[in-house]
Protein backbone atom coordinates (compact mmCIF):
# COMPACT_ATOMS: atom_id res chain seq x y z
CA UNK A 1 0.00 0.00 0.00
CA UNK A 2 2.86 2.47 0.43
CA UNK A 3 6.04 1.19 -1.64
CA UNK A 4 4.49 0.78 -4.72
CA UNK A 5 2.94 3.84 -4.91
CA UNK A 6 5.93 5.69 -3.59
CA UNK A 7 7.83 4.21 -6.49
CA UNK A 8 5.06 5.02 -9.00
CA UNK A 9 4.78 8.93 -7.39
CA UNK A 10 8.26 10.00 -7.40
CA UNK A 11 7.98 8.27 -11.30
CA UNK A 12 4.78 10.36 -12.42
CA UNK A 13 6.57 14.10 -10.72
CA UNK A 14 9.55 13.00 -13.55
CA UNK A 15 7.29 12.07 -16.30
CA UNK A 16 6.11 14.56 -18.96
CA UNK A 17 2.54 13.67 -18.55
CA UNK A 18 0.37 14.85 -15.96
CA UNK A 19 -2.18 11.68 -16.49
CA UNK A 20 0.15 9.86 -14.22
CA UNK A 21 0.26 12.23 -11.58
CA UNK A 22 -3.57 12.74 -11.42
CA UNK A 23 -3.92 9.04 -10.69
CA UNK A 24 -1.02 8.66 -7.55
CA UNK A 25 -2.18 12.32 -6.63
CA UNK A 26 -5.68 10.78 -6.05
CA UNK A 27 -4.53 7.98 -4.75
CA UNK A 28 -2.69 9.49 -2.40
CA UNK A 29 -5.65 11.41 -1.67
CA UNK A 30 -8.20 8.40 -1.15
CA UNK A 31 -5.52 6.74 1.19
CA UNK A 32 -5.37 9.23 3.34
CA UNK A 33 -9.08 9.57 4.05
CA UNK A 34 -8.92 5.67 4.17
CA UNK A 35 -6.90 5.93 6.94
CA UNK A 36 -8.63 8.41 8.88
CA UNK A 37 -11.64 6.57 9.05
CA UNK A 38 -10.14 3.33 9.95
CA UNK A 39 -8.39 5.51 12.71
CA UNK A 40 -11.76 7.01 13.51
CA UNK A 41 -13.91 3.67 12.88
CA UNK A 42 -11.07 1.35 14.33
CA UNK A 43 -13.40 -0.41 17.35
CA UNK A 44 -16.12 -0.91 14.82
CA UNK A 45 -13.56 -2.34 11.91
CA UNK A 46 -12.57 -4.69 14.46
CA UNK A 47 -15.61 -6.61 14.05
CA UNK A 48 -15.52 -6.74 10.88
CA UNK A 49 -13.85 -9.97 9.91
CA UNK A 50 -13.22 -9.35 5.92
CA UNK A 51 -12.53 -5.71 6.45
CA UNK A 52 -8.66 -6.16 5.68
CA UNK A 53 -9.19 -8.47 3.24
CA UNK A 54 -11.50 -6.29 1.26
CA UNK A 55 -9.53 -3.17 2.23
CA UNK A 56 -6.42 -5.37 0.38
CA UNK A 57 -8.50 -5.75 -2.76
CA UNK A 58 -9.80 -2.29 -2.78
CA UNK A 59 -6.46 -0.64 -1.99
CA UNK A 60 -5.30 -3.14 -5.13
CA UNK A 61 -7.41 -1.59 -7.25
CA UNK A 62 -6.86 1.63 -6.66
CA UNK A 63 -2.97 1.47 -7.57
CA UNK A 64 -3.30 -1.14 -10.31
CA UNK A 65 -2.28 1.28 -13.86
CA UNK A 66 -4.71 -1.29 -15.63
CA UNK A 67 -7.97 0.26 -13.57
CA UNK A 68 -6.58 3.84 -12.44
CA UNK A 69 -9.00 3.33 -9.69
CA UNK A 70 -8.05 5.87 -7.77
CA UNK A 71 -8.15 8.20 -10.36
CA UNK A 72 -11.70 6.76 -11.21
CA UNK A 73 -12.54 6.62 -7.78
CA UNK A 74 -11.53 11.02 -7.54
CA UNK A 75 -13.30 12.00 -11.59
CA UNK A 76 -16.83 9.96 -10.68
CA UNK A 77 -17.52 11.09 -6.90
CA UNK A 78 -14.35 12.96 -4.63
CA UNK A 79 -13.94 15.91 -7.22
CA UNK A 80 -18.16 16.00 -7.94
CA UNK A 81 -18.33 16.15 -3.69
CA UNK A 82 -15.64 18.98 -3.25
CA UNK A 83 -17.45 21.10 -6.06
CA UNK A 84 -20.64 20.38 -4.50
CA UNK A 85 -19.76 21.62 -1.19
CA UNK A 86 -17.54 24.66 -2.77
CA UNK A 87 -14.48 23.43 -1.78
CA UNK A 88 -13.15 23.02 -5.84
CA UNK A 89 -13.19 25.86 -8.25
CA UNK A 90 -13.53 25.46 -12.21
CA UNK A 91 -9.46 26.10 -13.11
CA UNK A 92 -10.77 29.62 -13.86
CA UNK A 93 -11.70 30.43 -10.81
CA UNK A 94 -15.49 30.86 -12.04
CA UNK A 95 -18.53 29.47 -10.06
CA UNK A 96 -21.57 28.11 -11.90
CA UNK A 97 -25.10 29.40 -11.89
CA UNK A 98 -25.73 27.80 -8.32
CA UNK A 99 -22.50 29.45 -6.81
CA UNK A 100 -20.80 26.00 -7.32
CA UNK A 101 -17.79 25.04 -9.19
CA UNK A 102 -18.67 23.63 -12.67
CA UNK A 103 -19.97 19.91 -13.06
C-alpha cells in the first residue's frame, strides 16, 4: 500500500505527462481519508472480519495502472463532492449558476 505507490509517485513528478500524476495524486488522496476513518472507525472495523481483506483488494485496485481506480474513484464522486460543497473551483476560478464550481 505504500512502496508501490511511492515508487510510482516519485515516477509520475519526472514524467512529462500529468495523467500519471492525477492518478497517484488521487490515490494518495483516497488513502489518506482511508486511513482516517479506519483511525476514527477502528473499534467498529474490528468486528468486521473481511474488512482487511476487502480493504487489500480495494487498496489493489486503486494502484493497479490497468484500472486507475483511484483516479476513477476522484473523476466519478471525490472531485463531484468537493465542487458540490464549494471546496473546488472550475481552473478559472469561475462558479456556476448555483455558486458552485462547474460539473
Amino acid at each position: 500500500m505504500l512502496l508501490y505507490p511511492l515508487y510510482a509517485s516519485v515516477v509520475a513528478i519526472e514524467s512529462p505527462s500529468k495523467v500519471d500524476d492525477e492518478q497517484w495524486l488521487a490515490y494518495w488522496i483516497l488513502y489518506s481519508f482511508l486511513t482516517l476513518t479506519e483511525l476514527i472507525l477502528q473499534s467498529l472495523l474490528e468486528w468486521i472480519p473481511i474488512w482487511y481483506t476487502a480493504k487489500l483488494v480495494f487498496v489493489t485496485w486503486l494502484v493497479l495502472p490497468q484500472t486507475r481506480g483511484a483516479a476513477f474513484i476522484y473523476e466519478r464522486f471525490v472531485r463531484e463532492q468537493f465542487r458540490r460543497h464549494g471546496i473546488l473551483r472550475t481552473k478559472h476560478g469561475n462558479k456556476t449558476k448555483d455558486g458552485h464550481g462547474a460539473h
